[in-house]
Protein backbone atom coordinates (compact mmCIF):
# COMPACT_ATOMS: atom_id res chain seq x y z
CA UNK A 1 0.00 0.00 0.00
CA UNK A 2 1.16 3.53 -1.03
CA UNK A 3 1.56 5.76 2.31
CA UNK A 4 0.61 9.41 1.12
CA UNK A 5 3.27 12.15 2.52
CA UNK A 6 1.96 14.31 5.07
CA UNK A 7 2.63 17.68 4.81
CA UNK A 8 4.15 19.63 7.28
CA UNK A 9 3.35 22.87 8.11
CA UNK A 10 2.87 25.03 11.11
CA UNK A 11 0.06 26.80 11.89
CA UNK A 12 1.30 30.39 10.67
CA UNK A 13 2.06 28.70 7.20
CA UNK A 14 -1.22 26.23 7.02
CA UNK A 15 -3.53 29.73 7.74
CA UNK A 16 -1.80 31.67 5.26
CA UNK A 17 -1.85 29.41 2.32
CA UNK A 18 -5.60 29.06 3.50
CA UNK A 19 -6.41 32.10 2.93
CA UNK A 20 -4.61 32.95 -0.32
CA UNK A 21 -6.76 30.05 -1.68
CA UNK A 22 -9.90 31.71 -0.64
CA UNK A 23 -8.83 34.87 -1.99
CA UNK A 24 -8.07 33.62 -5.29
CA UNK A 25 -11.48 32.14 -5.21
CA UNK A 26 -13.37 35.28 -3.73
CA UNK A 27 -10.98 38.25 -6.54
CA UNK A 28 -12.36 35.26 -9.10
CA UNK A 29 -16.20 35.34 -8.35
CA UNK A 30 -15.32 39.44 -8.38
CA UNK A 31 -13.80 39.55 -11.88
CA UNK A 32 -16.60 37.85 -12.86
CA UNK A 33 -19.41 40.14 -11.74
CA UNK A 34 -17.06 43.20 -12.66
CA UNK A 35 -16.94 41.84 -16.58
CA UNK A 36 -20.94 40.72 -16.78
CA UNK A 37 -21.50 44.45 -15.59
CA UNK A 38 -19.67 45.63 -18.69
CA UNK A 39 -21.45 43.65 -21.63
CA UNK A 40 -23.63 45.91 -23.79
CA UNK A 41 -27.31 45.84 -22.62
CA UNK A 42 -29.79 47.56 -24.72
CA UNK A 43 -33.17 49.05 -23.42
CA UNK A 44 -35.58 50.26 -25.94
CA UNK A 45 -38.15 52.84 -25.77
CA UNK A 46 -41.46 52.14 -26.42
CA UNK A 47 -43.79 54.97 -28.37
CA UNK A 48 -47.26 55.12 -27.96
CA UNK A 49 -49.85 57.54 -27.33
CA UNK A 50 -51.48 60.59 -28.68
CA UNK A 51 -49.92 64.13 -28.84
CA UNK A 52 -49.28 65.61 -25.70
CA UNK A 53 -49.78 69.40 -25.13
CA UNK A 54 -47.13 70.95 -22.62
CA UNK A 55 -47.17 74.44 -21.73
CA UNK A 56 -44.05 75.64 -20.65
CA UNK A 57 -44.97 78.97 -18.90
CA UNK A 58 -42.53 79.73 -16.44
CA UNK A 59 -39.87 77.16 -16.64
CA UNK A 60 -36.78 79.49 -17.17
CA UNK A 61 -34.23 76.87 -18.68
CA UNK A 62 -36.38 77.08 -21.73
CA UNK A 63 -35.80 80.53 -22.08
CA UNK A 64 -32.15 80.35 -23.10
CA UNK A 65 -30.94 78.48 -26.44
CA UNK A 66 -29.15 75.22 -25.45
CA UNK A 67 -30.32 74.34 -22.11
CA UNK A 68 -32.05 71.29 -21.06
CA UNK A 69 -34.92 70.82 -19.12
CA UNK A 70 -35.73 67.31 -17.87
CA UNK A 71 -39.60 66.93 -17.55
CA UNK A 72 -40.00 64.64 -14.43
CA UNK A 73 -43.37 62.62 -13.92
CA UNK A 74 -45.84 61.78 -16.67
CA UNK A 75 -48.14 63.53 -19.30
CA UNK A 76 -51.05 62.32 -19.11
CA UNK A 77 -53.01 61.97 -22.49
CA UNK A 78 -56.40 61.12 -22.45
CA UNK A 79 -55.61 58.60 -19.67
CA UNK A 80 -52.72 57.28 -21.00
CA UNK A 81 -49.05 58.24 -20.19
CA UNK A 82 -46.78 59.54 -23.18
CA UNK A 83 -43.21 58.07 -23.29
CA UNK A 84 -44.45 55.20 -21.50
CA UNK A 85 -44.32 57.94 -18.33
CA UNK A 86 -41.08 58.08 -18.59
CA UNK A 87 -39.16 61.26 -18.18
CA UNK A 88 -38.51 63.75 -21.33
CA UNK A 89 -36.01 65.94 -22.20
CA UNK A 90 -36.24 69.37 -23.59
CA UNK A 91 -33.71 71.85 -25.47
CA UNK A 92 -34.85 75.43 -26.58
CA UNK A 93 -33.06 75.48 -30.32
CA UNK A 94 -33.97 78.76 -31.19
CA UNK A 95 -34.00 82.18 -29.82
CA UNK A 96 -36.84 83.42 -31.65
CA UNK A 97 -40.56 81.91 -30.59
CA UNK A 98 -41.24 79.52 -33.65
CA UNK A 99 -42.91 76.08 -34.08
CA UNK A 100 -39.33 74.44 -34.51
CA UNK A 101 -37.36 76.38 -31.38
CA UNK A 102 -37.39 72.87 -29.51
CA UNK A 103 -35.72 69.87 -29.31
CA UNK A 104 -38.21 67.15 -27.40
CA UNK A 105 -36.18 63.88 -26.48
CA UNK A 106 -36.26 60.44 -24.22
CA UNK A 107 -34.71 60.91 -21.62
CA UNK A 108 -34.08 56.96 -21.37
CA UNK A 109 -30.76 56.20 -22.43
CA UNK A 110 -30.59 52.97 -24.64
CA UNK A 111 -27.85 51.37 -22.94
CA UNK A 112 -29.35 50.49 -19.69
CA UNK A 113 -32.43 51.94 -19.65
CA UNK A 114 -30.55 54.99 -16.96
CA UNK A 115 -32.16 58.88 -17.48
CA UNK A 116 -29.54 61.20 -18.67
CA UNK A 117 -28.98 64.72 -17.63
CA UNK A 118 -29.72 67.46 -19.84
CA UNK A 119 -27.12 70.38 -20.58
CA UNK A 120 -27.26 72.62 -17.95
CA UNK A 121 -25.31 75.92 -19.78
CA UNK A 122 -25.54 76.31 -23.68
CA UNK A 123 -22.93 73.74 -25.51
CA UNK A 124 -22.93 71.13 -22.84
CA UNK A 125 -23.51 67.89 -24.18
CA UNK A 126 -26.25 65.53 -22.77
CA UNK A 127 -25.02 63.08 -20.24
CA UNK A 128 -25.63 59.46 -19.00
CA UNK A 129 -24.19 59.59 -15.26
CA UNK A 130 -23.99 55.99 -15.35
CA UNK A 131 -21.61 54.43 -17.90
CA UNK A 132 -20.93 58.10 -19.48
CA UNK A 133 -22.57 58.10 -22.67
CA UNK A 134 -22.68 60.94 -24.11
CA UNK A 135 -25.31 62.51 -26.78
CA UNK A 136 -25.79 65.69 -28.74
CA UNK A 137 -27.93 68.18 -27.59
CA UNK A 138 -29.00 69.73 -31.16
CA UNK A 139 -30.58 66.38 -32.04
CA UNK A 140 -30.04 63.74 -29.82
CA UNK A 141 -27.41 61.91 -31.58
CA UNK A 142 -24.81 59.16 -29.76
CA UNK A 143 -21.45 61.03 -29.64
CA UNK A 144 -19.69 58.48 -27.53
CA UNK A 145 -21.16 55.05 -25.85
CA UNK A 146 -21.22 52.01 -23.94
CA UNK A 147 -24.92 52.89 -25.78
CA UNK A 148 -25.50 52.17 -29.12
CA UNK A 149 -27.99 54.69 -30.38
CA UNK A 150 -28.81 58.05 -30.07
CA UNK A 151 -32.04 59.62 -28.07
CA UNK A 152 -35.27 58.80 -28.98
CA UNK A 153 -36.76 62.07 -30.43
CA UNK A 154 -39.98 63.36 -30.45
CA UNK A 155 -41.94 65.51 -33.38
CA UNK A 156 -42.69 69.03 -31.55
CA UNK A 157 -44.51 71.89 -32.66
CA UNK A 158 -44.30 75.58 -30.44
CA UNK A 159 -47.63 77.65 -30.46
CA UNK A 160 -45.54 81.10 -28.71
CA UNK A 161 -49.43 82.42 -28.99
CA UNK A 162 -50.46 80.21 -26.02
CA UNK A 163 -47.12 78.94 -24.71
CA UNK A 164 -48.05 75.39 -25.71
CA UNK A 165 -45.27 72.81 -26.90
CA UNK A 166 -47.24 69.85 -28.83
CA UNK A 167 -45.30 66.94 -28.12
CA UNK A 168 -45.85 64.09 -30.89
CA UNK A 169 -44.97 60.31 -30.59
C-alpha cells in the first residue's frame, strides 16, 4: 500500500496558504461580476400615445438656447401616459418663438435603460451619469457610448401664442 506524505506545516504557514486560496477564489467570483457588468445591454423605448400638449410657462431653462430641461413625472393623455411615463427631455433650439425652437427627447438612455442629464449651460452635451454616454444636444445623436444609439426624439410643434409645446410620438 502507497503511504501518502503528510505535509508539514505550522500553523502560521497552514492559515496563510488558506487564505490565499480563498482569496483567489473570492478576486475570481469578483472579476466575474465586474466583466458581466460591462457587456452591452440595450433598453428600448417604447412609443405610444397621442400628442401631448405641454405648456411651458414659467420654466426658465427654456428661455435660453441650449439648455435642457428634464420633464419629471408623466403627461397624461387622455388617460394614458406619453413616453411610456417616462421622463422627457427638452432643449430650446432657437431664440426666436417659432414652431421648430425645440428639441423634445427620451430621456431613457438605450444602454441600460438609466435617465440622462440634460445640458445645464448652452454647448454642454447631454449626459448618462452611469456608464458616461454621451449625446448631442442639437438632435439627440450618440457622440460616444457604452450605448449604441442616439435619443429617442420626439416631433414638436411651439404655439408662442399660447405657450403650448405639442409633443408628438
Amino acid at each position: 500500500m502507497t503511504q501518502l506524505p503528510v505535509l508539514d506545516l505550522d500553523r502560521r504557514e497552514f492559515i496563510s496558504q488558506s487564505l490565499k486560496g480563498l482569496g483567489i477564489v473570492v478576486c475570481g467570483s469578483a472579476l466575474a461580476g465586474v466583466m458581466a457588468s460591462c457587456e452591452i445591454q440595450t433598453t428600448k423605448v417604447v412609443v405610444t400615445g397621442d400628442p401631448a400638449n405641454f405648456n411651458i410657462t414659467g420654466i426658465t431653462a427654456l428661455e435660453t438656447v441650449g439648455i435642457g430641461y428634464l420633464r419629471e413625472g408623466q403627461l397624461d393623455i387622455n388617460g394614458g401616459k406619453f413616453n411610456g411615463g417616462k421622463e422627457l427631455v427638452i432643449i430650446r433650439l432657437k431664440p426666436e418663438d417659432v414652431i421648430d425652437s425645440f428639441l423634445v427627447l427620451s430621456a431613457i438612455c438605450n444602454h441600460e435603460g438609466r435617465v440622462v442629464f440634460p445640458p445645464e449651460n448652452p454647448g454642454e452635451d447631454i449626459i448618462c451619469p452611469f456608464h458616461s454616454s454621451v449625446f448631442s444636444p442639437t438632435d439627440g445623436s450618440l457622440k460616444e457610448g457604452p450605448a449604441t444609439a442616439g435619443l429617442l426624439k420626439f416631433k414638436s410643434s411651439y404655439d408662442p401664442t399660447t405657450k403650448i409645446l405639442t409633443i408628438t410620438p
